[in-house]
PDB file of N, CA and C in Angstrom:
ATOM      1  N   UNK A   1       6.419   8.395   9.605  1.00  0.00           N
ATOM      2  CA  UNK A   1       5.626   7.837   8.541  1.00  0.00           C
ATOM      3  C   UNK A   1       4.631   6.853   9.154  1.00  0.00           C
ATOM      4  N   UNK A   2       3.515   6.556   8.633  1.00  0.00           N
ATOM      5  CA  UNK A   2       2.266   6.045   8.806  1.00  0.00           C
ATOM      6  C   UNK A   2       2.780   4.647   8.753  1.00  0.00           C
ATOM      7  N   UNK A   3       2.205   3.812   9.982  1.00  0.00           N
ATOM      8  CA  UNK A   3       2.975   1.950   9.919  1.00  0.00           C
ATOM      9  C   UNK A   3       1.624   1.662   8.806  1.00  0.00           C
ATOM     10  N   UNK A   4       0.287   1.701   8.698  1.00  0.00           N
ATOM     11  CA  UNK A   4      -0.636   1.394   7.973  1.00  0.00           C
ATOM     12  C   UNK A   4      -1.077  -0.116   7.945  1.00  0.00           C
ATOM     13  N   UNK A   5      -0.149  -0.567   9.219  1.00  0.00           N
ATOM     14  CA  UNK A   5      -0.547  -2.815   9.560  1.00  0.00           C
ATOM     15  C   UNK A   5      -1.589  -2.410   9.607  1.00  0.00           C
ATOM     16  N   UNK A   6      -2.539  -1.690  10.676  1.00  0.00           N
ATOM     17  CA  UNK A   6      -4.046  -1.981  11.317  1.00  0.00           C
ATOM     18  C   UNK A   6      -4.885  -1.384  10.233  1.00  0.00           C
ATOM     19  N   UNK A   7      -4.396  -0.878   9.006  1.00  0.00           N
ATOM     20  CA  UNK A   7      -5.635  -0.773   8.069  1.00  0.00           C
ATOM     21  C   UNK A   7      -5.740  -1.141   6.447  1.00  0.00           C
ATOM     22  N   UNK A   8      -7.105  -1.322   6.160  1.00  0.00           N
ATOM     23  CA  UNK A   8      -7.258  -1.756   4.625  1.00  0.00           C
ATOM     24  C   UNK A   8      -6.913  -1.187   4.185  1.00  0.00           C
ATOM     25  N   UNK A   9      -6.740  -1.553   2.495  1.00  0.00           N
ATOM     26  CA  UNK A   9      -6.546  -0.866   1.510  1.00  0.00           C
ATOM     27  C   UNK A   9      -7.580   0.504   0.994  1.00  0.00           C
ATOM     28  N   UNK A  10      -8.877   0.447   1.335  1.00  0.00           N
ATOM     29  CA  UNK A  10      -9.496   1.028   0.828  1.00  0.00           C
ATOM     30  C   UNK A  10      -9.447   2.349   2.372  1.00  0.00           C
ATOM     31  N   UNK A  11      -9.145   1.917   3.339  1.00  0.00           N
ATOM     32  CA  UNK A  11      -9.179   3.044   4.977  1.00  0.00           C
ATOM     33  C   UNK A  11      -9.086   4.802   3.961  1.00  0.00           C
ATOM     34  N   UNK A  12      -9.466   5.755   4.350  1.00  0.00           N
ATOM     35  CA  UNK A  12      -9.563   6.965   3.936  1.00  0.00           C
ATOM     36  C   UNK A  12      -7.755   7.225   4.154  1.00  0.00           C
ATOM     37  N   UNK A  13      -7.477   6.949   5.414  1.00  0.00           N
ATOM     38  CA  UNK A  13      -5.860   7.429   6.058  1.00  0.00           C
ATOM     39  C   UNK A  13      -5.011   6.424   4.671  1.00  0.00           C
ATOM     40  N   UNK A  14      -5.153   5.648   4.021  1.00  0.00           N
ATOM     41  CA  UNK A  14      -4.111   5.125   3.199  1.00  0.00           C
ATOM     42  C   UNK A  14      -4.201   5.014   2.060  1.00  0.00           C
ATOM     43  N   UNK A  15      -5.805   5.312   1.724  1.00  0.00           N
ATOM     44  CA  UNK A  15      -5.926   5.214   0.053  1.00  0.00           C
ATOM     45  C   UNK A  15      -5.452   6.313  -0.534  1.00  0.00           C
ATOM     46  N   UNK A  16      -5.131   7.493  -0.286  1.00  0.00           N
ATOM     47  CA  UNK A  16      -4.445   8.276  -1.427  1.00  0.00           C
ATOM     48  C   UNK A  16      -3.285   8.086  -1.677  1.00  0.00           C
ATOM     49  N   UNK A  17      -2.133   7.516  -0.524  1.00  0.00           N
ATOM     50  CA  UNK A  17      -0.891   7.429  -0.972  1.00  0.00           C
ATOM     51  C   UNK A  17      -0.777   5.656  -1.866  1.00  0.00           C
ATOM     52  N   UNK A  18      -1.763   4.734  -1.391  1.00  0.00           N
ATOM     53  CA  UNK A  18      -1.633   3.724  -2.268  1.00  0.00           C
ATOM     54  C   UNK A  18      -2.375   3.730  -3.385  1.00  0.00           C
ATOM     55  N   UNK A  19      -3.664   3.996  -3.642  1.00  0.00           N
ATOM     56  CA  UNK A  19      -3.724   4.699  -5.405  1.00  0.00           C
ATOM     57  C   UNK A  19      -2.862   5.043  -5.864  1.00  0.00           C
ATOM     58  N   UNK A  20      -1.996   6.210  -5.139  1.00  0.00           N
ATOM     59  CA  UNK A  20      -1.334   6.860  -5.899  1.00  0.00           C
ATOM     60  C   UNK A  20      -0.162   5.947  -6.575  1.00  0.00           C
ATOM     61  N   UNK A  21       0.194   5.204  -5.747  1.00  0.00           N
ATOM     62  CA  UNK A  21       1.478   3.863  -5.881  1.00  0.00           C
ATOM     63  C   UNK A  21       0.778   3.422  -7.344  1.00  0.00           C
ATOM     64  N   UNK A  22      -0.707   2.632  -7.095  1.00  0.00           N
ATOM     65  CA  UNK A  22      -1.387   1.554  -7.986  1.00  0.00           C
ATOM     66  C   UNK A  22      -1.319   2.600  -9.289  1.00  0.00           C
ATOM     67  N   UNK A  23      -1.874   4.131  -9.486  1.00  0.00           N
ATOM     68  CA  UNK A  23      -2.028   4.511 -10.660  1.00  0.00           C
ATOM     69  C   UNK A  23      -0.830   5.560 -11.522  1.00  0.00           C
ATOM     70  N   UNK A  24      -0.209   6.026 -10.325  1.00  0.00           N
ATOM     71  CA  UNK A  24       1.093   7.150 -10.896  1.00  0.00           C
ATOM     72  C   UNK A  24       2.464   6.638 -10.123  1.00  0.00           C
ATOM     73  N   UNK A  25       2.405   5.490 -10.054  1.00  0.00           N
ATOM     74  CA  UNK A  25       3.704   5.054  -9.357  1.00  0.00           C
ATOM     75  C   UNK A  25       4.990   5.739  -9.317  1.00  0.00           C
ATOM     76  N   UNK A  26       5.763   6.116  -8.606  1.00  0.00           N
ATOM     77  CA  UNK A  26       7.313   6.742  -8.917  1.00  0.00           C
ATOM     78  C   UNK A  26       8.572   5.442  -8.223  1.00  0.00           C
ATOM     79  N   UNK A  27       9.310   5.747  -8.013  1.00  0.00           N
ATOM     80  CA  UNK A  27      10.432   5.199  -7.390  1.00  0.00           C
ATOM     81  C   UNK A  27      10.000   4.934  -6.434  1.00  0.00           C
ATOM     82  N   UNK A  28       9.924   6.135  -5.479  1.00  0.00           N
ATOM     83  CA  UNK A  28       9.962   5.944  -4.278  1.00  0.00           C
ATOM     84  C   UNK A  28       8.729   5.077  -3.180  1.00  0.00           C
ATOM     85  N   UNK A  29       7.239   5.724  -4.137  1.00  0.00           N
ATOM     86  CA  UNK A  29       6.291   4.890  -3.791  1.00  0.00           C
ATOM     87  C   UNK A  29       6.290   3.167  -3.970  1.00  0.00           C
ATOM     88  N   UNK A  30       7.119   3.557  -4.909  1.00  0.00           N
ATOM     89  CA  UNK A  30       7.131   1.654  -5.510  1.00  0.00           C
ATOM     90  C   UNK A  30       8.291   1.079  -4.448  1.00  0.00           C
ATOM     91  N   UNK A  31       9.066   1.520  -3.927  1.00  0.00           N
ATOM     92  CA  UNK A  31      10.150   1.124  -3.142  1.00  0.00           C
ATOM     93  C   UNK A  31       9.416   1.139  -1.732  1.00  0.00           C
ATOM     94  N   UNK A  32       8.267   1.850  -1.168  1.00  0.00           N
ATOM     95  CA  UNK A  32       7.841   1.942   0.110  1.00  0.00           C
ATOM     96  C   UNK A  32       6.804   0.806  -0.098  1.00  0.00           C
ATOM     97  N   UNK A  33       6.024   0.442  -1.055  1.00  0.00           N
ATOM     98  CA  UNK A  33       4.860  -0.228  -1.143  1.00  0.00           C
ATOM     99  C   UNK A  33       5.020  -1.742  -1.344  1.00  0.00           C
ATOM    100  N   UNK A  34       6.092  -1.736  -1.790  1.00  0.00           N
ATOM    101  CA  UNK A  34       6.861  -3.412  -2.302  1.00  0.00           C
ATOM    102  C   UNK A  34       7.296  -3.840  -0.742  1.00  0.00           C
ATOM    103  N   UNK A  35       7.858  -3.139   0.492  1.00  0.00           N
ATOM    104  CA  UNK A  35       8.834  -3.382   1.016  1.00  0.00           C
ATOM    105  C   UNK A  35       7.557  -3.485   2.262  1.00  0.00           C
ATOM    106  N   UNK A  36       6.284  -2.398   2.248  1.00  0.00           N
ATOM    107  CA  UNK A  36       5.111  -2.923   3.256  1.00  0.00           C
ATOM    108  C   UNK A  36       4.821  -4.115   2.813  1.00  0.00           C
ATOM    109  N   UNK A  37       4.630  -4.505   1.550  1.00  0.00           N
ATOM    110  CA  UNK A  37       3.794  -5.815   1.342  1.00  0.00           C
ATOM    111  C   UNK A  37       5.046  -6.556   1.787  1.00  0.00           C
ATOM    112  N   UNK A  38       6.074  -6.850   1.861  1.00  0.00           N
ATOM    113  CA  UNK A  38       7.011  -7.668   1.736  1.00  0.00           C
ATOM    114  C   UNK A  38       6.691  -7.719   3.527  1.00  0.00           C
ATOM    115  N   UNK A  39       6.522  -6.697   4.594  1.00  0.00           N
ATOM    116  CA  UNK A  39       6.332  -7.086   5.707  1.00  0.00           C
ATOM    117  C   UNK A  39       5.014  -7.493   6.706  1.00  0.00           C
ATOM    118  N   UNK A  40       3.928  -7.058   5.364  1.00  0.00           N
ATOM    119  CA  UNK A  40       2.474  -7.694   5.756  1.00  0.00           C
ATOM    120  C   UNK A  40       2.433  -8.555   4.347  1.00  0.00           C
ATOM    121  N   UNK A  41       2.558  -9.430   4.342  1.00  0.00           N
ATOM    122  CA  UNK A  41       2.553 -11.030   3.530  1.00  0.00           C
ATOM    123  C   UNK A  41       0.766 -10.745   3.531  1.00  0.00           C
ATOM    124  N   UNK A  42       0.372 -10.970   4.633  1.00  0.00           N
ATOM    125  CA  UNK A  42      -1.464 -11.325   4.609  1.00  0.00           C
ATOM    126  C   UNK A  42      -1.974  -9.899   4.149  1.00  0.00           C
ATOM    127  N   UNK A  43      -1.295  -8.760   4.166  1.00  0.00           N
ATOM    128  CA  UNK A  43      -2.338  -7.934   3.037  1.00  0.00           C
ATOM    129  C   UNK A  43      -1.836  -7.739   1.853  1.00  0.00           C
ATOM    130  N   UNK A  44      -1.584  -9.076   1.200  1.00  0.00           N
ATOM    131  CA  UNK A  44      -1.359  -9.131  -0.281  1.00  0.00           C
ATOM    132  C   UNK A  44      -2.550  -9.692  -1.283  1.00  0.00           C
ATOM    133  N   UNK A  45      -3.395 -10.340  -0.464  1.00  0.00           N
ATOM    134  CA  UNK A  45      -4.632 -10.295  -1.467  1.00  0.00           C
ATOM    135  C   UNK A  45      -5.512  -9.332  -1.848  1.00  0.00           C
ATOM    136  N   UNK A  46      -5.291  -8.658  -0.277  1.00  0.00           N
ATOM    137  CA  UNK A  46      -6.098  -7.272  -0.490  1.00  0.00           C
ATOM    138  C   UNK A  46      -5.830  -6.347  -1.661  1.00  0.00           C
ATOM    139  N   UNK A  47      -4.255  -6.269  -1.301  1.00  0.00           N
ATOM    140  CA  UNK A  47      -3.677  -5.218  -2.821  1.00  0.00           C
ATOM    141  C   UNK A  47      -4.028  -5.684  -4.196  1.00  0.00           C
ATOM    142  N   UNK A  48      -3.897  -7.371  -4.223  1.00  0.00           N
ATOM    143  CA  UNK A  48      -4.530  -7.403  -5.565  1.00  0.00           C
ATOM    144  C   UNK A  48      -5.679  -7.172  -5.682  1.00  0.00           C
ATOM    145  N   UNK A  49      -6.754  -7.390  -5.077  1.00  0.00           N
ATOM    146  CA  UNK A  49      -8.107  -7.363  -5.384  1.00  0.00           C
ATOM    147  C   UNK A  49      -7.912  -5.727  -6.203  1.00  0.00           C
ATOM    148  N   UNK A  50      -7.150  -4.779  -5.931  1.00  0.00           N
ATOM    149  CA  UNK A  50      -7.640  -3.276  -6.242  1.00  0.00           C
ATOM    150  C   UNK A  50      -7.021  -3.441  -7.713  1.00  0.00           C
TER     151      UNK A  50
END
């Protein structure tokens, strides 16, 4: 699986699986996406801005 530290939110390589989190969330996305932010603290403004 993709580590995704070295890129933005908006990078081509990560925006479809995190849209997909932000607009059709399931379990599992919500369990992978909570637990990146929980280990990059500093790209948590980024996620809100979207």
């Amino acid at each position: 699986m993709t580590n995704y530290k070295d890129h933005t939110i908006v990078d081509p390589m990560m925006g479809q699986t995190f849209f997909q989190w932000v607009f059709q969330s399931d379990e599992s996305s919500d369990r992978f996406w909570r637990a990146w932010l929980e280990q990059h603290p500093e790209k948590y403004e980024e996620v809100e801005e979207v």
